[in-house]
PDB file of N, CA and C in Angstrom:
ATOM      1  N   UNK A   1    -231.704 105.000 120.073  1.00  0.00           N
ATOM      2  CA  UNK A   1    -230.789 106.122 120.110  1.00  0.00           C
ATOM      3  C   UNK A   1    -230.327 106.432 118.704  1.00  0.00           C
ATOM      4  N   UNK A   2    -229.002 106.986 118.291  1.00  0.00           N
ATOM      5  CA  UNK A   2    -228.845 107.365 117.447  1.00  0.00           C
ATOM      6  C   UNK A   2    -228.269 106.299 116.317  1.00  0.00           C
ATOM      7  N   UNK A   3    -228.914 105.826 115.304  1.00  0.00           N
ATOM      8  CA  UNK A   3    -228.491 104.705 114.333  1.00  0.00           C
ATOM      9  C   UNK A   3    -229.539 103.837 115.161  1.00  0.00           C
ATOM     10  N   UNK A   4    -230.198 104.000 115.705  1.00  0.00           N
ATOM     11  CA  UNK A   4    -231.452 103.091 115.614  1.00  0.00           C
ATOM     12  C   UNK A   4    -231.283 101.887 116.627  1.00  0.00           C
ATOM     13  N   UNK A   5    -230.313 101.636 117.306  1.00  0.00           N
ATOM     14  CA  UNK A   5    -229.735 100.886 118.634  1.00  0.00           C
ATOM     15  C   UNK A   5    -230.223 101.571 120.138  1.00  0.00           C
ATOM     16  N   UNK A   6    -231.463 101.104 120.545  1.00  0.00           N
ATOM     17  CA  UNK A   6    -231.601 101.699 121.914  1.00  0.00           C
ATOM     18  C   UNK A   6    -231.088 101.021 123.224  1.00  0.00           C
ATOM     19  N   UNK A   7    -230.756 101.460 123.839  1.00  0.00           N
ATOM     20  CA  UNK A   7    -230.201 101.443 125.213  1.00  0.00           C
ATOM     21  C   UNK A   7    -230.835 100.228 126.406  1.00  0.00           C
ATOM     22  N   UNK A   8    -231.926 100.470 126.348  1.00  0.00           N
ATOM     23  CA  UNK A   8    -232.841  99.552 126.480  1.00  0.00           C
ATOM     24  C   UNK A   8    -233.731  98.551 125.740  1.00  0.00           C
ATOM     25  N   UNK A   9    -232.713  97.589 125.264  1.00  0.00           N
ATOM     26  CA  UNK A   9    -232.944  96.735 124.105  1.00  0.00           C
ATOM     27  C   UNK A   9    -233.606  96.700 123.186  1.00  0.00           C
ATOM     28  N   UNK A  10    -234.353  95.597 122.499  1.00  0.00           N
ATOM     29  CA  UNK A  10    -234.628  95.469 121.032  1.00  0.00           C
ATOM     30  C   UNK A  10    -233.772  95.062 119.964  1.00  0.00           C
ATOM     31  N   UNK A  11    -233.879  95.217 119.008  1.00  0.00           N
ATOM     32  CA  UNK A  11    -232.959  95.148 117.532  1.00  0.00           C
ATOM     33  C   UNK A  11    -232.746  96.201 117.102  1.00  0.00           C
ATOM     34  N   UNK A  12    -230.836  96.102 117.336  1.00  0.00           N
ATOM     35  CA  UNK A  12    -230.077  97.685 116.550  1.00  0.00           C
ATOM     36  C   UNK A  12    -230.051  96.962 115.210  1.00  0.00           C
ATOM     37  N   UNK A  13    -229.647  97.488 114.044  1.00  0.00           N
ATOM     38  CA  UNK A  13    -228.721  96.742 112.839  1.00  0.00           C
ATOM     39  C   UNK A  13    -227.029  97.437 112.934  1.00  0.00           C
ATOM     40  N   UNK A  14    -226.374  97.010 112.649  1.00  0.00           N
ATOM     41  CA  UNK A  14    -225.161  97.300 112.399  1.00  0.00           C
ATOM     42  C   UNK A  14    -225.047  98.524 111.440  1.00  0.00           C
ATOM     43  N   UNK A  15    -225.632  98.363 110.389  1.00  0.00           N
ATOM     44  CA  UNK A  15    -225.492  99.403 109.565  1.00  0.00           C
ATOM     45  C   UNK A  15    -226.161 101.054 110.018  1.00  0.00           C
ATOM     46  N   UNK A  16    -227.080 100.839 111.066  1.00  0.00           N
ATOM     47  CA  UNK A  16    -228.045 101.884 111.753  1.00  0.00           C
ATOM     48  C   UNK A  16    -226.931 102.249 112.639  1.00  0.00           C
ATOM     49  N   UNK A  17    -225.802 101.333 113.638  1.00  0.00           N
ATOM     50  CA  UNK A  17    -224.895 101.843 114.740  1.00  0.00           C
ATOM     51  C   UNK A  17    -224.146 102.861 113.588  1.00  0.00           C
ATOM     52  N   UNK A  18    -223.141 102.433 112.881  1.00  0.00           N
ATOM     53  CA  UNK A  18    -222.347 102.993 111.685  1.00  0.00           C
ATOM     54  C   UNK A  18    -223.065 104.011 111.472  1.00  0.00           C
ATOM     55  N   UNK A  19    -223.945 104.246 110.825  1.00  0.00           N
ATOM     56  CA  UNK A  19    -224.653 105.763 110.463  1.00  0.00           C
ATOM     57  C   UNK A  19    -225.089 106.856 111.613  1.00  0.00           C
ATOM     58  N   UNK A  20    -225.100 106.421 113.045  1.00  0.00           N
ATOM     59  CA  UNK A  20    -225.113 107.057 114.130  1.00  0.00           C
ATOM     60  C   UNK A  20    -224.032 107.740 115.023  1.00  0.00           C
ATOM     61  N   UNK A  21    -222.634 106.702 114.648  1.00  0.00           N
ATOM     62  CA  UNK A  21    -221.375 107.030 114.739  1.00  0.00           C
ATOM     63  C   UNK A  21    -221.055 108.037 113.995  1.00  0.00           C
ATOM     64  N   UNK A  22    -221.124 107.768 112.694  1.00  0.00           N
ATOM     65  CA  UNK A  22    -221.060 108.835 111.429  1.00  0.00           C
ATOM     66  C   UNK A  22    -221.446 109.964 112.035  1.00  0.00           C
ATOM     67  N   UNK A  23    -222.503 109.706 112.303  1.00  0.00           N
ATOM     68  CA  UNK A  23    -223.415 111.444 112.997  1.00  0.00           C
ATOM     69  C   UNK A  23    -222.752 112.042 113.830  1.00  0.00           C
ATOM     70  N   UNK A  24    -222.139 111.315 115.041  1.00  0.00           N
ATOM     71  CA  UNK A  24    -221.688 111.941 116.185  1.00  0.00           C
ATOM     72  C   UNK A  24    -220.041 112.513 115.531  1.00  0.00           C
ATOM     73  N   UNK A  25    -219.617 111.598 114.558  1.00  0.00           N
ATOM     74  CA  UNK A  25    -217.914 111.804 113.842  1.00  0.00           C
ATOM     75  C   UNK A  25    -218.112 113.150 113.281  1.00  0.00           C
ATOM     76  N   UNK A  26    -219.008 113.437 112.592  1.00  0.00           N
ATOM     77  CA  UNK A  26    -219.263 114.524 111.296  1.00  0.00           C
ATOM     78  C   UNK A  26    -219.574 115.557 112.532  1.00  0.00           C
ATOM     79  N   UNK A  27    -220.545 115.657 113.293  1.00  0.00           N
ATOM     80  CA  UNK A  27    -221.232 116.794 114.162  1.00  0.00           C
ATOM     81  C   UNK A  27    -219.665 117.014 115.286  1.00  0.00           C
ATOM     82  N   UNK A  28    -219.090 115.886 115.717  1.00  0.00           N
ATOM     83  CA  UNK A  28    -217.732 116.591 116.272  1.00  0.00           C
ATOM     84  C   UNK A  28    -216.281 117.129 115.418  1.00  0.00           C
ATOM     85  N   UNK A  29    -216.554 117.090 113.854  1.00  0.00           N
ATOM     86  CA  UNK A  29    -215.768 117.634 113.293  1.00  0.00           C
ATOM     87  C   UNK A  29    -216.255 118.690 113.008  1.00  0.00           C
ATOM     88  N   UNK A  30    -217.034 118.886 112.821  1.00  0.00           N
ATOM     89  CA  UNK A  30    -217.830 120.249 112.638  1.00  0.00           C
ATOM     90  C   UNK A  30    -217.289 121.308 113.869  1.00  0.00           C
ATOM     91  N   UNK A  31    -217.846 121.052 114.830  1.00  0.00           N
ATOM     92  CA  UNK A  31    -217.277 122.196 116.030  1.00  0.00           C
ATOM     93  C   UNK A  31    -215.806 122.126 116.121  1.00  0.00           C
ATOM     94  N   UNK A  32    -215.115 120.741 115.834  1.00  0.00           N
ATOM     95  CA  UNK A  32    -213.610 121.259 115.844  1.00  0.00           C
ATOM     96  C   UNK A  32    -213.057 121.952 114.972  1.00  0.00           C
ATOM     97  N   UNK A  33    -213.531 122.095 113.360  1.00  0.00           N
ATOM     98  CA  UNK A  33    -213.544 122.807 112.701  1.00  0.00           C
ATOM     99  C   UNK A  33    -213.966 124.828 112.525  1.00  0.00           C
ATOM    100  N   UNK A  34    -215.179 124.512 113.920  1.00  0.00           N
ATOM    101  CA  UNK A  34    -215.691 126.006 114.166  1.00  0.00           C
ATOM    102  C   UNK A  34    -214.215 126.506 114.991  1.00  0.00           C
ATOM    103  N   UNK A  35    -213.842 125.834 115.780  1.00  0.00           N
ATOM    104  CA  UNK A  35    -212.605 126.308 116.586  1.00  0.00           C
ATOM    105  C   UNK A  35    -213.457 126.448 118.130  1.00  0.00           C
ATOM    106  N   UNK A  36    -214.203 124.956 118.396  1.00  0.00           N
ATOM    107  CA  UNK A  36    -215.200 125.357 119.398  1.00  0.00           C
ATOM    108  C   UNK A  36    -214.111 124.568 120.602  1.00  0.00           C
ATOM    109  N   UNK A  37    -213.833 125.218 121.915  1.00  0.00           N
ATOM    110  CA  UNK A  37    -213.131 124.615 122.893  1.00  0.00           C
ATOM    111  C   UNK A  37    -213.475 122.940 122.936  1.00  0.00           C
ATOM    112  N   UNK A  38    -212.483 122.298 123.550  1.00  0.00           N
ATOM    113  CA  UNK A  38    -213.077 120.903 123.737  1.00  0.00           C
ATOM    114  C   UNK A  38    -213.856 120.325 124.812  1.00  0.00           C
ATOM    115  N   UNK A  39    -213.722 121.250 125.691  1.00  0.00           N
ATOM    116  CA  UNK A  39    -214.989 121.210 126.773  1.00  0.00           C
ATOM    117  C   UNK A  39    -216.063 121.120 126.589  1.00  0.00           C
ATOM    118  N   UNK A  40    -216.286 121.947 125.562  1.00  0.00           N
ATOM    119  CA  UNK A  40    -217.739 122.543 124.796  1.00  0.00           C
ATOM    120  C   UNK A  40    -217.919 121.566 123.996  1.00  0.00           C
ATOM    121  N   UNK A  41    -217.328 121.244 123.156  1.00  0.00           N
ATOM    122  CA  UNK A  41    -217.514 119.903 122.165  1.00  0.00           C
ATOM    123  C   UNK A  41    -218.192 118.548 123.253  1.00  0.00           C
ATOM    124  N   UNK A  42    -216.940 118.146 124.342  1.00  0.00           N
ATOM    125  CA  UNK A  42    -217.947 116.967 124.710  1.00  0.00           C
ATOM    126  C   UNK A  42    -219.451 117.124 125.441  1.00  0.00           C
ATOM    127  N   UNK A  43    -219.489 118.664 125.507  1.00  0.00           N
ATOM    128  CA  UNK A  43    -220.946 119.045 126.469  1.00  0.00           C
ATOM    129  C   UNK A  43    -221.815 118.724 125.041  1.00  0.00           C
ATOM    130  N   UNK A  44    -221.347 119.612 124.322  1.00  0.00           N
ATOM    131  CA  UNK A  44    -222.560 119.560 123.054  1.00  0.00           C
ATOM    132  C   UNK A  44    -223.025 117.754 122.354  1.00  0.00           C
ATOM    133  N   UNK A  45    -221.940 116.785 122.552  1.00  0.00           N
ATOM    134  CA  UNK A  45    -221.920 115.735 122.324  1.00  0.00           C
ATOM    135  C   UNK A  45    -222.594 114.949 122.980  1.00  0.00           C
ATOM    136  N   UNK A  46    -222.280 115.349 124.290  1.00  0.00           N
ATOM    137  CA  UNK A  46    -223.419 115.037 125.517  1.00  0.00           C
ATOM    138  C   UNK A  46    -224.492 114.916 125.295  1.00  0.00           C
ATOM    139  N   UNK A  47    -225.092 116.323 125.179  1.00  0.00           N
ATOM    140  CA  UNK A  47    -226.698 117.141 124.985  1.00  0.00           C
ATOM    141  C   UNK A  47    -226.848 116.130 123.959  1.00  0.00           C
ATOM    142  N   UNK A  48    -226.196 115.804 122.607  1.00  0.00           N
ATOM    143  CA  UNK A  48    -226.819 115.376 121.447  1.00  0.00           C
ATOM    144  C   UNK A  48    -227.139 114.045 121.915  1.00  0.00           C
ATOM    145  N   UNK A  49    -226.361 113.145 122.924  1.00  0.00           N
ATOM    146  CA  UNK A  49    -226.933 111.975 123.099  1.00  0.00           C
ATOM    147  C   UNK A  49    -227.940 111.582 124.102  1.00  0.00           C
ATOM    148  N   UNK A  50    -228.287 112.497 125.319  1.00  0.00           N
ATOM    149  CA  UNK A  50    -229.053 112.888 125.835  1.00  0.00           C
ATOM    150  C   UNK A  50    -230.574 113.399 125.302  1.00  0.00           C
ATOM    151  N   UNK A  51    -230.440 113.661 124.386  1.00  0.00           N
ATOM    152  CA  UNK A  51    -231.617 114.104 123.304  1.00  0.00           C
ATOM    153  C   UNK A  51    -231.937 112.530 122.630  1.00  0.00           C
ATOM    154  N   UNK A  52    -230.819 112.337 121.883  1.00  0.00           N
ATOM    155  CA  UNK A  52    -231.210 110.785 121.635  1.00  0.00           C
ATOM    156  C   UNK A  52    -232.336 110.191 122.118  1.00  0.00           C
ATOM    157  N   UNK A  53    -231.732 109.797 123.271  1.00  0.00           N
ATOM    158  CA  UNK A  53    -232.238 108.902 124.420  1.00  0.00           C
ATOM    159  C   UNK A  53    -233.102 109.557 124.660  1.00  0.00           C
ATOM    160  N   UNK A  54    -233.520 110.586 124.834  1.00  0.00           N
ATOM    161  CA  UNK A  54    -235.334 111.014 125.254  1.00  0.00           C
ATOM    162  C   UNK A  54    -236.113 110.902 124.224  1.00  0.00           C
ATOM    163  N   UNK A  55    -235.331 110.983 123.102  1.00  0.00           N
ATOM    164  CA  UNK A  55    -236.555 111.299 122.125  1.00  0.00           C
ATOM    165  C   UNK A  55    -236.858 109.580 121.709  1.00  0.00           C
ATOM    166  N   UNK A  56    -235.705 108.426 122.002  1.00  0.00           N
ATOM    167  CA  UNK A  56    -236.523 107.400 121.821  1.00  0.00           C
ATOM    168  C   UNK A  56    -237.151 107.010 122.965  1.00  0.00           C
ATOM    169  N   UNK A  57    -237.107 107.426 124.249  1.00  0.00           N
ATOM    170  CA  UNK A  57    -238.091 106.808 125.517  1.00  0.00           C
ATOM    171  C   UNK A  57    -239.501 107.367 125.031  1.00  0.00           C
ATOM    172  N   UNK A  58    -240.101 109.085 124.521  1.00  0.00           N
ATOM    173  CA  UNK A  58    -240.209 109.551 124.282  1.00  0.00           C
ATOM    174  C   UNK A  58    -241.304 108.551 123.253  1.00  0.00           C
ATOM    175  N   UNK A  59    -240.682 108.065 122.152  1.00  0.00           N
ATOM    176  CA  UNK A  59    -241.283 107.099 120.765  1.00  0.00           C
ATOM    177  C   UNK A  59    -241.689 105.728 121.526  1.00  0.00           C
ATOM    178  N   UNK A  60    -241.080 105.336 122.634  1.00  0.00           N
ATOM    179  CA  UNK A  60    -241.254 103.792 123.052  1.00  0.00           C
ATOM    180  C   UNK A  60    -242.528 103.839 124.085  1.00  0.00           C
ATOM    181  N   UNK A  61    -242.630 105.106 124.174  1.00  0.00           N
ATOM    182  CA  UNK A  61    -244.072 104.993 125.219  1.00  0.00           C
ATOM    183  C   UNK A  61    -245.562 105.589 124.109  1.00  0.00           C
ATOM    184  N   UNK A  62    -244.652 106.197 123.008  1.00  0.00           N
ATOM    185  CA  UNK A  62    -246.387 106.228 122.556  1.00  0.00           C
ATOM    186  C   UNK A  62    -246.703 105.179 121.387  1.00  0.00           C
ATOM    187  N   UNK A  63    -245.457 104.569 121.136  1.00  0.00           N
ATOM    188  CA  UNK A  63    -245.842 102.672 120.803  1.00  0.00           C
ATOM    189  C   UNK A  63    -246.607 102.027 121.752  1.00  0.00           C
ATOM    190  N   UNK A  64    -247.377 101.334 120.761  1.00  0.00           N
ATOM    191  CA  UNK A  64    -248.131 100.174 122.094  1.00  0.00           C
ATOM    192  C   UNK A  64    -247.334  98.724 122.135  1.00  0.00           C
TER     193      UNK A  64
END
């Protein structure tokens, strides 16, 4: 997922969680900054981690 920690195990690093947090901190200051409702913020926060997560199931199946 995002910072390199998947959901369905393996090895995160600590420093990969931190830079994924970062992502989600910076991308939800951003829309609170647009003046985006907060409804909308946790949907869009949603989608972004939802994307995450597919795009590493996504990488873990065309690993062998």
């Amino acid at each position: 997922m995002l910072g390199g920690t998947s959901l369905f195990g393996g090895r995160g690093v600590v420093l990969g969680t931190l830079i994924g947090a970062l992502i989600i901190g910076v991308f939800r200051n951003g829309l609170i900054l647009m003046g985006v409702s907060s409804i909308y913020q946790v949907l869009v926060t949603g989608v972004l981690v939802i994307l995450a997560v597919a795009a590493d199931q996504l990488s873990r199946k065309g690993a062998p």
